[in-house]
Protein backbone atom coordinates (compact mmCIF):
# COMPACT_ATOMS: atom_id res chain seq x y z
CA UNK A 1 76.52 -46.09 -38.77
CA UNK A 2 76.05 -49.20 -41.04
CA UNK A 3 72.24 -49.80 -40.47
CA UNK A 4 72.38 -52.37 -37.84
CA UNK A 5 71.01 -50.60 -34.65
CA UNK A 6 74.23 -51.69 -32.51
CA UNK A 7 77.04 -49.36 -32.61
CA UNK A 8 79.69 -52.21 -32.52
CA UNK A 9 83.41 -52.50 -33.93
CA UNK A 10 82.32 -52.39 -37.14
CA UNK A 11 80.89 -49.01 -36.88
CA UNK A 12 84.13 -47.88 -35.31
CA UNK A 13 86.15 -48.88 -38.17
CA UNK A 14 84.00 -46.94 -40.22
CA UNK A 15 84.16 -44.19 -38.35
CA UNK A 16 87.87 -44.68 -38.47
CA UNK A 17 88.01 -44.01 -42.09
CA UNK A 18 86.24 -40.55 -41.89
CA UNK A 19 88.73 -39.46 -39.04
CA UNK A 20 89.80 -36.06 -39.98
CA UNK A 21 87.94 -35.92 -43.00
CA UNK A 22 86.10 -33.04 -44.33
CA UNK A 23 83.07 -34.96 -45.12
CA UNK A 24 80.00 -33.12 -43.97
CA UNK A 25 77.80 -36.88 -43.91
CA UNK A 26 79.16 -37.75 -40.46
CA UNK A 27 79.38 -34.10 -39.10
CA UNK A 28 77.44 -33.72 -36.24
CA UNK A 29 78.02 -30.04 -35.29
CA UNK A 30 78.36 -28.47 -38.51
CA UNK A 31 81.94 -27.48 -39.36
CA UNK A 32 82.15 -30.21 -41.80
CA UNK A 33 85.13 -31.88 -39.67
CA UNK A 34 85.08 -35.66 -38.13
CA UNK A 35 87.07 -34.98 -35.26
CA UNK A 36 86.60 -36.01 -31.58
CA UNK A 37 83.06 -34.25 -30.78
CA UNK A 38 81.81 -36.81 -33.67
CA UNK A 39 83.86 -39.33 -31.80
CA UNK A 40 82.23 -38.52 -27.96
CA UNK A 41 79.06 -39.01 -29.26
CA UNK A 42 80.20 -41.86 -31.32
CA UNK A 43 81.43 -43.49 -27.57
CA UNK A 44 78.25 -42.47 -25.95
CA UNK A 45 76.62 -44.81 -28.42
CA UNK A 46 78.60 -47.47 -27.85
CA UNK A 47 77.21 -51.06 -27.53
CA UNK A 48 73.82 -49.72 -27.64
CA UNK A 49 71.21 -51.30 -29.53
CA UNK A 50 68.06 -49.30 -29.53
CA UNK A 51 66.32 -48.29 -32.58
CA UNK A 52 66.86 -44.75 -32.48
């Protein structure tokens, strides 16, 4: 989420601030919601550091 190829704390606390939100940037399924499917793939991400 913040351009560092490691989804870390940081990135967490980012996507802590869109929780609920109706801001379509961090939608991943297309209702325009951050709710917890952004947040499952969010923790299948997490620690990883690939480039993808």
């Amino acid at each position: 989420m913040n351009g560092d190829n490691h989804v870390d704390e940081d990135d967490l606390w980012e996507f802590v601030g869109y929780w609920l939100e109706d801001d379509c940037g961090l939608d991943l399924n297309g209702n325009c919601l951050i709710n917890l499917y952004e947040f499952a793939e969010f923790a299948k991400n997490w620690l990883d550091e690939s480039d993808q």
